[in-house]
PDB file of N, CA and C in Angstrom:
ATOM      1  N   UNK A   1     152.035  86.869  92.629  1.00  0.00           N
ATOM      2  CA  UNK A   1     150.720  87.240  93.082  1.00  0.00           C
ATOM      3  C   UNK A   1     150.774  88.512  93.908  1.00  0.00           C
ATOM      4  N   UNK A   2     149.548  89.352  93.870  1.00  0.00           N
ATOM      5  CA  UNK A   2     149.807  90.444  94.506  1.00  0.00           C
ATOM      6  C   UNK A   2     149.677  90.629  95.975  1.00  0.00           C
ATOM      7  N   UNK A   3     148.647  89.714  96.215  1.00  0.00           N
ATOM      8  CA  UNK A   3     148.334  89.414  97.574  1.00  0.00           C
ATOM      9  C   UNK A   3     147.418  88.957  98.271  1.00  0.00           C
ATOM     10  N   UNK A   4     146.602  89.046  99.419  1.00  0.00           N
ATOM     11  CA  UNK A   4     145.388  88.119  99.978  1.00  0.00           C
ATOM     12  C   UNK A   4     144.575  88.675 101.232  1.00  0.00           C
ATOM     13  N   UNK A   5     143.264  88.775 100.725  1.00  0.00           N
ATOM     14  CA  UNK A   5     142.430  88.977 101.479  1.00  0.00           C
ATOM     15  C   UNK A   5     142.007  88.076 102.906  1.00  0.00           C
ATOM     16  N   UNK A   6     141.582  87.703 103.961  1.00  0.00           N
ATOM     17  CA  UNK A   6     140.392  87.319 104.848  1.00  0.00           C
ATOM     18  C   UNK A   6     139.705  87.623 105.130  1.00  0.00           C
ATOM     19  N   UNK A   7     138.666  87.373 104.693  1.00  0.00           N
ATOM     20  CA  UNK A   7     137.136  87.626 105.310  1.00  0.00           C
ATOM     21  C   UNK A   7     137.149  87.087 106.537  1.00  0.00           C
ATOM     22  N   UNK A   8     136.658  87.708 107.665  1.00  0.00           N
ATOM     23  CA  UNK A   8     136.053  86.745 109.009  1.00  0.00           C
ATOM     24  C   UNK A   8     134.179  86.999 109.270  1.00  0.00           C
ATOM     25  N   UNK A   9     134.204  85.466 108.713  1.00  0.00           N
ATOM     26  CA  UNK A   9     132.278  85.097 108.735  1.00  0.00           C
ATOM     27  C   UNK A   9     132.615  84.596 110.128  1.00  0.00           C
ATOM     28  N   UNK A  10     131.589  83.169 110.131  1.00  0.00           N
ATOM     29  CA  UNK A  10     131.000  82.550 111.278  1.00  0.00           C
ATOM     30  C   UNK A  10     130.496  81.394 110.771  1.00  0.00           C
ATOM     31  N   UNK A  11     130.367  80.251 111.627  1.00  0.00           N
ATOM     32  CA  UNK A  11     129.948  79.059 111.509  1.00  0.00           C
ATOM     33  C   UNK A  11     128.350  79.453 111.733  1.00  0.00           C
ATOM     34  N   UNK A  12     127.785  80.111 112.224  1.00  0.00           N
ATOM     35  CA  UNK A  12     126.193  81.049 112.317  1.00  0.00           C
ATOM     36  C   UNK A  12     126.372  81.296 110.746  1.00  0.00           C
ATOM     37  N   UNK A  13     127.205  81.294 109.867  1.00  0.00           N
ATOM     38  CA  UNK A  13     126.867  81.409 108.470  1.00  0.00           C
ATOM     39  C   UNK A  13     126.982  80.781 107.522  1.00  0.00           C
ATOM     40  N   UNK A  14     127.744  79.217 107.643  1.00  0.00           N
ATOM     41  CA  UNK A  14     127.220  78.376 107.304  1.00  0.00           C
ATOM     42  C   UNK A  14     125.898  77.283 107.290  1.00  0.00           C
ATOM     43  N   UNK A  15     125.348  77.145 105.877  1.00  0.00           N
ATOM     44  CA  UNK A  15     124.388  76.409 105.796  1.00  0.00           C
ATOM     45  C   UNK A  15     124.328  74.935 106.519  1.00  0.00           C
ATOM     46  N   UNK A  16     122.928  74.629 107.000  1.00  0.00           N
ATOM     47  CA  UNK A  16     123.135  73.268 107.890  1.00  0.00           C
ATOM     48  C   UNK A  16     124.468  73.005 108.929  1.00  0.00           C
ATOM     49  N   UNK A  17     124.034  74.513 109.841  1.00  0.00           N
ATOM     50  CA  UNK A  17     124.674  74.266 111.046  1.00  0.00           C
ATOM     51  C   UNK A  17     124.003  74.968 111.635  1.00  0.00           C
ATOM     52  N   UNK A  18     123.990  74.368 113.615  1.00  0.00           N
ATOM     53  CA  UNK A  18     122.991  75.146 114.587  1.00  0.00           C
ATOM     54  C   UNK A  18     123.178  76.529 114.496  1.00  0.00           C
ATOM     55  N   UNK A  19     122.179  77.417 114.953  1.00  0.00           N
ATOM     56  CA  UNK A  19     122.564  78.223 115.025  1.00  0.00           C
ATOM     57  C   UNK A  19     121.696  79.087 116.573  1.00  0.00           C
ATOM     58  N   UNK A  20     122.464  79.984 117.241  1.00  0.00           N
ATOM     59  CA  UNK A  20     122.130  80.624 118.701  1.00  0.00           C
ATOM     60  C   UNK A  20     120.645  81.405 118.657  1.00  0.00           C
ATOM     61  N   UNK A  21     119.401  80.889 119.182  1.00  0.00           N
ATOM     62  CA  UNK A  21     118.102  81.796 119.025  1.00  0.00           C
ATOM     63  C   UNK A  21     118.837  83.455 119.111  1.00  0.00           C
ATOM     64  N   UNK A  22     117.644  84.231 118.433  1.00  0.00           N
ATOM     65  CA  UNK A  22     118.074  85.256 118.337  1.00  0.00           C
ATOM     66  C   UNK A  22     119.043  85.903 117.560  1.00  0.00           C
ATOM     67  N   UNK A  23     119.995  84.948 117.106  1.00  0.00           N
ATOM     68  CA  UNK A  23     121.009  85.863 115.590  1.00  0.00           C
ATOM     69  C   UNK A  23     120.579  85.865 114.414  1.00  0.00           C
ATOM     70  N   UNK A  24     119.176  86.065 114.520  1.00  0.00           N
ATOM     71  CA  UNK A  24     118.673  85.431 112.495  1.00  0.00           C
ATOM     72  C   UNK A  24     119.693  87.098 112.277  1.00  0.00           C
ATOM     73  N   UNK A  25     120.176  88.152 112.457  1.00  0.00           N
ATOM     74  CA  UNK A  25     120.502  89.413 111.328  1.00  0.00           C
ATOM     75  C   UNK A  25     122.038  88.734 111.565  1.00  0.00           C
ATOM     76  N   UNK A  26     122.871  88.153 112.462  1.00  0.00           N
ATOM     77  CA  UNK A  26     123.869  87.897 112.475  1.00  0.00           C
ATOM     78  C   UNK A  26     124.385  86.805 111.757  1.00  0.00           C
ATOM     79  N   UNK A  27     123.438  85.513 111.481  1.00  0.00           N
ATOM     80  CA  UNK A  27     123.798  84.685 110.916  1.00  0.00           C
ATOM     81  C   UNK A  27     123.309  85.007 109.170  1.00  0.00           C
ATOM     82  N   UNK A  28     122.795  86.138 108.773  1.00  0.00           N
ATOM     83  CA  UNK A  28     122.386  86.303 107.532  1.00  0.00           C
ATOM     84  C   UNK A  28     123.411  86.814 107.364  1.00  0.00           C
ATOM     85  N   UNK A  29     124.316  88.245 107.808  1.00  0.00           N
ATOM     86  CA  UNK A  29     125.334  88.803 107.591  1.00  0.00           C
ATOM     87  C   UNK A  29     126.209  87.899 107.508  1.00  0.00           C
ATOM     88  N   UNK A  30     126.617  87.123 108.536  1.00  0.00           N
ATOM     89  CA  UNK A  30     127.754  86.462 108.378  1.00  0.00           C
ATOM     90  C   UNK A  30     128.236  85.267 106.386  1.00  0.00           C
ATOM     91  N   UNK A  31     126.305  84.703 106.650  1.00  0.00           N
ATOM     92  CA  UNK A  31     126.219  83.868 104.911  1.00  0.00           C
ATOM     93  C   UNK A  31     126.580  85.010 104.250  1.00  0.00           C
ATOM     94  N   UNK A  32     126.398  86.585 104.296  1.00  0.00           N
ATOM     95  CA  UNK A  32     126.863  87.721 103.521  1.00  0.00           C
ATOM     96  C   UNK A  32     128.300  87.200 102.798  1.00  0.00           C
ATOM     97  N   UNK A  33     128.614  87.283 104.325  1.00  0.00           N
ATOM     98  CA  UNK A  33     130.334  87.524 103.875  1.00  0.00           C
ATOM     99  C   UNK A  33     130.907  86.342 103.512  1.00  0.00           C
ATOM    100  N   UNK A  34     130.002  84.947 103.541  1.00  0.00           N
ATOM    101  CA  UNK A  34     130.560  83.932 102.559  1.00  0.00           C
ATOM    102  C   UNK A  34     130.374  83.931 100.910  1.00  0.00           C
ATOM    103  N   UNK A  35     129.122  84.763 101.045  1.00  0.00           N
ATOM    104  CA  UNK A  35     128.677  84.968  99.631  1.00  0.00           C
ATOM    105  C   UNK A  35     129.976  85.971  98.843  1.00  0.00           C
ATOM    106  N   UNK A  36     130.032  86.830  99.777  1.00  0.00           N
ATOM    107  CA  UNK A  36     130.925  88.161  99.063  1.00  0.00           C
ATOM    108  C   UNK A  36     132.073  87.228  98.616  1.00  0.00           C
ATOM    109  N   UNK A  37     132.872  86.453  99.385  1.00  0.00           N
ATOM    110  CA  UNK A  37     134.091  85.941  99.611  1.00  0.00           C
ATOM    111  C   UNK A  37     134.316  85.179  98.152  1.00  0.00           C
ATOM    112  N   UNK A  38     133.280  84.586  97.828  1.00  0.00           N
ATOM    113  CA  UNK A  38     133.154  84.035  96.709  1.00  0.00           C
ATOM    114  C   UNK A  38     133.386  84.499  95.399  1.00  0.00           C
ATOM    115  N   UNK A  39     132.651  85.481  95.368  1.00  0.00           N
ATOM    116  CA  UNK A  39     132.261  86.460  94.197  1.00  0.00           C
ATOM    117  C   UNK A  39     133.701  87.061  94.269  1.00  0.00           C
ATOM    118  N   UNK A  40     134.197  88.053  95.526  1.00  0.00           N
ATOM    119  CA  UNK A  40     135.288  88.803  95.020  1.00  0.00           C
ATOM    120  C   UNK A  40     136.702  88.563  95.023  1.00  0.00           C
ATOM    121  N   UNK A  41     136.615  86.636  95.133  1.00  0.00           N
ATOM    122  CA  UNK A  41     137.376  85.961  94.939  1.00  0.00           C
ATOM    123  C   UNK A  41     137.376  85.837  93.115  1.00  0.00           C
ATOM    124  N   UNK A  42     136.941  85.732  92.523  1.00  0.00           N
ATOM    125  CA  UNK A  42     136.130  85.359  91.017  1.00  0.00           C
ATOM    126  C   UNK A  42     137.067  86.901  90.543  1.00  0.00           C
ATOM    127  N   UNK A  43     136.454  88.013  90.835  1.00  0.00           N
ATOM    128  CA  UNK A  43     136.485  89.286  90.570  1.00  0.00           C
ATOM    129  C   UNK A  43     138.260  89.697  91.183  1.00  0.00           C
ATOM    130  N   UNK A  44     139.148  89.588  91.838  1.00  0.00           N
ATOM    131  CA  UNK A  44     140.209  90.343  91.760  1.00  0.00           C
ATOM    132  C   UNK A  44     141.211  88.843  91.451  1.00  0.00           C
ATOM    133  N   UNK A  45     141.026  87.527  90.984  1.00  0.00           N
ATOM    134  CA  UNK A  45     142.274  87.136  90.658  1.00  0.00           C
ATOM    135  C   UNK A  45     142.763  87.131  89.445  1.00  0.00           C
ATOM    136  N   UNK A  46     141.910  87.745  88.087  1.00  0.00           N
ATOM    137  CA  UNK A  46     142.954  88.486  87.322  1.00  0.00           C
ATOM    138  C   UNK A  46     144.013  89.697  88.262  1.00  0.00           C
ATOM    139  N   UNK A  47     143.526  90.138  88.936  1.00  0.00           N
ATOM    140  CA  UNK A  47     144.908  90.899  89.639  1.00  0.00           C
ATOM    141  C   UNK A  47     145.291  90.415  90.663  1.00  0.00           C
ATOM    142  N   UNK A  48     145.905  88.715  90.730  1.00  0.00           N
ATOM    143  CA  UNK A  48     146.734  88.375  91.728  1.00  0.00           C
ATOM    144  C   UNK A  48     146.272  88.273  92.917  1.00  0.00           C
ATOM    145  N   UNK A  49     145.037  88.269  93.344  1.00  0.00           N
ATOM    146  CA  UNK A  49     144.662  88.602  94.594  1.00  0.00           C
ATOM    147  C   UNK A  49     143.535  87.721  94.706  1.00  0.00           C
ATOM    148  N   UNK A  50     144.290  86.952  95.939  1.00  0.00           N
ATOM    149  CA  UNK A  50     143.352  85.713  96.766  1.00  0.00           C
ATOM    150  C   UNK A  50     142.381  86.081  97.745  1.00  0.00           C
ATOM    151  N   UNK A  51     141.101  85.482  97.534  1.00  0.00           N
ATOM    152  CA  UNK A  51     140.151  86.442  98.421  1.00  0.00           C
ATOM    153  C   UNK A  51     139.492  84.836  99.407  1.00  0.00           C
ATOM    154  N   UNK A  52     139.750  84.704 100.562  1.00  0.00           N
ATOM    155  CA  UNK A  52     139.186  83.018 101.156  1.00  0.00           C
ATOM    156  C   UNK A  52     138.895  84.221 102.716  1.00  0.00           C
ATOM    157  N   UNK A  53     137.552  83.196 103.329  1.00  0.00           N
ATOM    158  CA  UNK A  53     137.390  83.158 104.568  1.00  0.00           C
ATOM    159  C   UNK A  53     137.570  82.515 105.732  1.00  0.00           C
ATOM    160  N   UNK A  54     137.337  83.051 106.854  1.00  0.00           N
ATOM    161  CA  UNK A  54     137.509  81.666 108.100  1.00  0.00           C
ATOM    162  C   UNK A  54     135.957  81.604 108.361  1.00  0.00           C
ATOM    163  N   UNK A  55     135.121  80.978 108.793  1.00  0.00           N
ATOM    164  CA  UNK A  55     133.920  80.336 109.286  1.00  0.00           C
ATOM    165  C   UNK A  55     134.657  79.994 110.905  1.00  0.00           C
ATOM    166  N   UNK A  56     135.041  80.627 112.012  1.00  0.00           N
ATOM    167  CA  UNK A  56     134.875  80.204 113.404  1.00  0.00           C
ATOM    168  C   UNK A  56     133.618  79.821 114.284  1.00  0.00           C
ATOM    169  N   UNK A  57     133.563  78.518 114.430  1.00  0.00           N
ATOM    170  CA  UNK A  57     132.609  78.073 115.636  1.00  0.00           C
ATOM    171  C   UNK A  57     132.963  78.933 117.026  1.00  0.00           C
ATOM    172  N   UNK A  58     132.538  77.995 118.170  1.00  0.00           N
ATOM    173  CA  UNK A  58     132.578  79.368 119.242  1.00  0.00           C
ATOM    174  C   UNK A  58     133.980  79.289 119.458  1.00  0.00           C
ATOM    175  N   UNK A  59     134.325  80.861 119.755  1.00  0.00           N
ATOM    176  CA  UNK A  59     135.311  81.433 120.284  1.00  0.00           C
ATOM    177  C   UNK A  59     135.557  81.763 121.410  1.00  0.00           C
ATOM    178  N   UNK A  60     136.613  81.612 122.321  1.00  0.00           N
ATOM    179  CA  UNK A  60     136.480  82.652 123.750  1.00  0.00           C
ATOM    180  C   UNK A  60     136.711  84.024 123.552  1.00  0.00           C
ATOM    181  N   UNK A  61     135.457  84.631 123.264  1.00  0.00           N
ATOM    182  CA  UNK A  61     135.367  86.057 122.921  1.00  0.00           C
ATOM    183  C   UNK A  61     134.319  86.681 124.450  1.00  0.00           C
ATOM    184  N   UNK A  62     134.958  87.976 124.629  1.00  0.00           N
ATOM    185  CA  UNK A  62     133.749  88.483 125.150  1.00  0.00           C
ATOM    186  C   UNK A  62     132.140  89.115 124.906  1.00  0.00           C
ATOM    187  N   UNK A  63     132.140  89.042 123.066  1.00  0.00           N
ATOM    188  CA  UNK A  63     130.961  88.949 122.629  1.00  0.00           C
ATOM    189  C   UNK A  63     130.417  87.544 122.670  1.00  0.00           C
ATOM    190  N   UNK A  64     131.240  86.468 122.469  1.00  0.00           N
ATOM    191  CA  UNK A  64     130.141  85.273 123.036  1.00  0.00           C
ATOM    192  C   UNK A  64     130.077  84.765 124.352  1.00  0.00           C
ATOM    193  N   UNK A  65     130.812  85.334 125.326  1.00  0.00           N
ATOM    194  CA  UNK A  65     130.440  85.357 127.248  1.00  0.00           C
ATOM    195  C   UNK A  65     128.873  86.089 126.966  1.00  0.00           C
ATOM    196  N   UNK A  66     128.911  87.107 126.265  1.00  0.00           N
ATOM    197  CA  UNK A  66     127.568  88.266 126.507  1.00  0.00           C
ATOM    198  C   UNK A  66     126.229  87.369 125.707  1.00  0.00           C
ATOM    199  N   UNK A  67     126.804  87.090 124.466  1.00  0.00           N
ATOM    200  CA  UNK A  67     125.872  86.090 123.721  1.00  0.00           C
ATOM    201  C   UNK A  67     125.260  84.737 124.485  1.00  0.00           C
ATOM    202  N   UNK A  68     126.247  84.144 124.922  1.00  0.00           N
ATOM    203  CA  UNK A  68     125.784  82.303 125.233  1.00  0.00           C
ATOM    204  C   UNK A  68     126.364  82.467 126.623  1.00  0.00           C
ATOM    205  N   UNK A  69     126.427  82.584 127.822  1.00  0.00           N
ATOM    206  CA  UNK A  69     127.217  82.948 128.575  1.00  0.00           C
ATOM    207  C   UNK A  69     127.485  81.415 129.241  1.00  0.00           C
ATOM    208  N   UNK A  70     126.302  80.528 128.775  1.00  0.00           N
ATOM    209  CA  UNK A  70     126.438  79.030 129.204  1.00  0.00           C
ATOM    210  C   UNK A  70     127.178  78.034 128.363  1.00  0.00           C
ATOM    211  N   UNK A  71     127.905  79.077 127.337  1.00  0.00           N
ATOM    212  CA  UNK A  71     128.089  77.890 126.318  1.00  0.00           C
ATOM    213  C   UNK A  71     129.742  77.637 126.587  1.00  0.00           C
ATOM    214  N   UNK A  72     130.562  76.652 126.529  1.00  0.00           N
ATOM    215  CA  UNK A  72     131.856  76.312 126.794  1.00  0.00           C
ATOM    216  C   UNK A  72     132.326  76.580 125.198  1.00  0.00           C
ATOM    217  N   UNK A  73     133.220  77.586 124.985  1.00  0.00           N
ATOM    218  CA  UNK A  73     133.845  78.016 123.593  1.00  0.00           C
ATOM    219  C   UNK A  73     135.041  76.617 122.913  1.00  0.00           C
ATOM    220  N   UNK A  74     134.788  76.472 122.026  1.00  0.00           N
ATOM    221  CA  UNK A  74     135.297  75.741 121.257  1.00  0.00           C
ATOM    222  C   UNK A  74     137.188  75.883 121.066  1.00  0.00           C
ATOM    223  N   UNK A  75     137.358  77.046 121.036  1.00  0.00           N
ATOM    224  CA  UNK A  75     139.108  77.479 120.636  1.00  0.00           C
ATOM    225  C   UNK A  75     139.163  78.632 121.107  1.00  0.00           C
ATOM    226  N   UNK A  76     140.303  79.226 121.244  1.00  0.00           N
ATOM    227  CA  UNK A  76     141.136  80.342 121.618  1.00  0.00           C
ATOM    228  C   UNK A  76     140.761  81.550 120.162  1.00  0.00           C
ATOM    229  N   UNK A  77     141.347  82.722 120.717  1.00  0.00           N
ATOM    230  CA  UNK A  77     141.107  83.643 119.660  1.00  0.00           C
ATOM    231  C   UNK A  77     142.974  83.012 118.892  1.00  0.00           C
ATOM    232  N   UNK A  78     143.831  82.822 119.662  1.00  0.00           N
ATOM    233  CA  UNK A  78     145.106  82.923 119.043  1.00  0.00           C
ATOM    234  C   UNK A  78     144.848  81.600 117.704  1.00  0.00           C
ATOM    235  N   UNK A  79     143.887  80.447 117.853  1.00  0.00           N
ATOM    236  CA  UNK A  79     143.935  79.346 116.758  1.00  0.00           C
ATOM    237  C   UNK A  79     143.220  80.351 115.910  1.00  0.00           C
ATOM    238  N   UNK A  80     142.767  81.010 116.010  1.00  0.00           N
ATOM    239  CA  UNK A  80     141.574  81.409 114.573  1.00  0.00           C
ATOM    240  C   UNK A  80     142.672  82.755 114.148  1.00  0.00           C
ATOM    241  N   UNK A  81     143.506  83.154 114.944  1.00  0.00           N
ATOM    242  CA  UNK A  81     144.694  84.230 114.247  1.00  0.00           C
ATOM    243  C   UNK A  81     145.290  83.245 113.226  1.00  0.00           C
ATOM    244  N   UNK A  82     145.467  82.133 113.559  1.00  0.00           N
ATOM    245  CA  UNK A  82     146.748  81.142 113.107  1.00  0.00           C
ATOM    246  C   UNK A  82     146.644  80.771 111.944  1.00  0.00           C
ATOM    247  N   UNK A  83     145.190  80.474 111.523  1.00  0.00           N
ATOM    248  CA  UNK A  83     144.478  80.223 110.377  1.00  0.00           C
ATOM    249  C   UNK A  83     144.868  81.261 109.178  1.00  0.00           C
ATOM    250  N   UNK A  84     144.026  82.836 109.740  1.00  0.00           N
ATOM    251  CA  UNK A  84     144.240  83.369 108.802  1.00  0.00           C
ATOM    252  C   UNK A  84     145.877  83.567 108.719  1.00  0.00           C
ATOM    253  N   UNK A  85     146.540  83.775 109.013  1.00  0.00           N
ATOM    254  CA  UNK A  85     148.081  83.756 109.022  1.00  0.00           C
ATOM    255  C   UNK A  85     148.395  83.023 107.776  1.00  0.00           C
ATOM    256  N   UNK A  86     148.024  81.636 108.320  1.00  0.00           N
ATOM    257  CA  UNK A  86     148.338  80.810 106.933  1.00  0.00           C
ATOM    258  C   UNK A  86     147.391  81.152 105.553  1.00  0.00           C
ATOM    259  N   UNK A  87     146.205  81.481 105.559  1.00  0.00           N
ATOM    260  CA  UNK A  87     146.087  81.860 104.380  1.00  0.00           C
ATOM    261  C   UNK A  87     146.417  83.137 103.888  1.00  0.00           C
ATOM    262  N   UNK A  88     147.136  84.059 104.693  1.00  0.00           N
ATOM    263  CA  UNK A  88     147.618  85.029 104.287  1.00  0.00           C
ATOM    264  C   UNK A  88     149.545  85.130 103.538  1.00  0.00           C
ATOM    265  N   UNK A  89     149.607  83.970 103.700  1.00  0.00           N
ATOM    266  CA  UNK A  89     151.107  83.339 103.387  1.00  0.00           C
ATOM    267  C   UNK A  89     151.025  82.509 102.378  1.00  0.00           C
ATOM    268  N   UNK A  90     152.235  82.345 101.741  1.00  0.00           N
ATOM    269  CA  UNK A  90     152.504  81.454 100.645  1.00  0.00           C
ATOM    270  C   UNK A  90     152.129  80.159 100.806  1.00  0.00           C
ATOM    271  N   UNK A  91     151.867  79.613 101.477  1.00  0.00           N
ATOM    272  CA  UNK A  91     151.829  78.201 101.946  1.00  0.00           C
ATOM    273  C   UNK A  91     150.197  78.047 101.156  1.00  0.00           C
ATOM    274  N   UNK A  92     149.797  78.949 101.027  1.00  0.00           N
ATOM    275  CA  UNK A  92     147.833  79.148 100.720  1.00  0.00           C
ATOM    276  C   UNK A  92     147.522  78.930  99.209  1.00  0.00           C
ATOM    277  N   UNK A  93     148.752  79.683  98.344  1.00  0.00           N
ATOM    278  CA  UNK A  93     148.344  80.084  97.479  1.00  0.00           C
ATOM    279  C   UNK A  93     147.585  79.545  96.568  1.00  0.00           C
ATOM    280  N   UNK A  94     147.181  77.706  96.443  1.00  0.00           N
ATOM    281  CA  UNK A  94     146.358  77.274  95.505  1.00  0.00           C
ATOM    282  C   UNK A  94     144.613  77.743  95.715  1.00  0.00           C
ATOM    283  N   UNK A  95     144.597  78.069  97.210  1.00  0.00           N
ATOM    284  CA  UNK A  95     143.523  78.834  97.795  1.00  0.00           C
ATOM    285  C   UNK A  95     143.075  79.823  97.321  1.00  0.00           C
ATOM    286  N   UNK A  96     141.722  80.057  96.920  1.00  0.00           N
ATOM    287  CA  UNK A  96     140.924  81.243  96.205  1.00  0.00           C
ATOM    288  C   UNK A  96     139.124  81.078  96.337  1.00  0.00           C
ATOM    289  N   UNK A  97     138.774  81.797  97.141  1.00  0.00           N
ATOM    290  CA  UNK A  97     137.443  81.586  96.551  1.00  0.00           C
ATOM    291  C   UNK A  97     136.809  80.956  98.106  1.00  0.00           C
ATOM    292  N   UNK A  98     137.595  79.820  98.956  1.00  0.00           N
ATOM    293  CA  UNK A  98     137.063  78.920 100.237  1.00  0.00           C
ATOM    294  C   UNK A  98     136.696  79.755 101.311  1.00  0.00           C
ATOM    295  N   UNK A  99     136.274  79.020 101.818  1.00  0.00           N
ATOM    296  CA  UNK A  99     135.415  79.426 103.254  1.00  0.00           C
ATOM    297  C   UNK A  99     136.224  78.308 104.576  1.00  0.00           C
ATOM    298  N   UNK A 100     136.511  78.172 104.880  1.00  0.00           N
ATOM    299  CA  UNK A 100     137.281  77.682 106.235  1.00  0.00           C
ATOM    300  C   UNK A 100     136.517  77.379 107.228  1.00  0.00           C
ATOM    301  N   UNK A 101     136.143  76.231 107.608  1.00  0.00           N
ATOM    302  CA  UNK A 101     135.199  76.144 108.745  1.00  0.00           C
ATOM    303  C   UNK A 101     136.114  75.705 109.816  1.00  0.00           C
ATOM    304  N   UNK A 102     135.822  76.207 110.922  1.00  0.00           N
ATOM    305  CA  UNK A 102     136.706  75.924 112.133  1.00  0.00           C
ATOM    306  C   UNK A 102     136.233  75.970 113.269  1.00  0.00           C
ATOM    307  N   UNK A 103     136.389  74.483 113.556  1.00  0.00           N
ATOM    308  CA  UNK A 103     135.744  73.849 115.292  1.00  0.00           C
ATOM    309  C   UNK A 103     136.694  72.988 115.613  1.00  0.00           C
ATOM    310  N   UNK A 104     136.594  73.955 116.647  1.00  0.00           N
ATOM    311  CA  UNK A 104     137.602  73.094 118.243  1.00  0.00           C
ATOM    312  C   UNK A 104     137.134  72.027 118.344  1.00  0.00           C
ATOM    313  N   UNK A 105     138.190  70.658 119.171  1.00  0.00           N
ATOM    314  CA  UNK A 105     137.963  69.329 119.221  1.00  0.00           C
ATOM    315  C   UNK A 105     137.863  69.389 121.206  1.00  0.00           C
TER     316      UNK A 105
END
């Protein structure tokens, strides 16, 4: 195989989940990039190439301190590195085409 894409969407872009007043352009972009993920998953694996996303719930980011500043973040930025890691590795490869939803416990 030649190799592997990640998209990074948002759980704001999955269907039938809350979403923060005020992101309707953020949570449309984000369904964007589940939509794309799909399609140009379809479109490059005649050439070897795995195309999957992550969907992260909240993050401790300083765009969501500025966004929700009340909201307690779900995971670290280092778990949502970890993710794509693995789908960027052999361990993935039956993977093509998914979306990854990911919330902290």
């Amino acid at each position: 195989h030649a190799g592997a894409i990640v998209n990074i969407a948002s759980i704001s872009g999955v269907p039938n989940t809350s979403k923060l007043p005020g992101s309707a352009a953020y949570a449309a972009a984000k369904a964007g990039v589940i939509g794309f993920t799909e399609v140009l998953a379809t479109e490059l694996a005649p050439l070897g190439l795995r195309v999957n996303a992550v969907s992260p719930g909240s993050v401790d980011t300083e765009m969501l301190r500025r966004a929700a500043p009340d909201l307690t973040p779900d995971m670290a930025p280092e778990e949502v590195a970890e993710t794509i890691a693995f789908l960027l590795s052999p361990a993935s490869r039956p993977m093509n085409g998914r979306n990854l939803e990911l919330y902290g416990v």
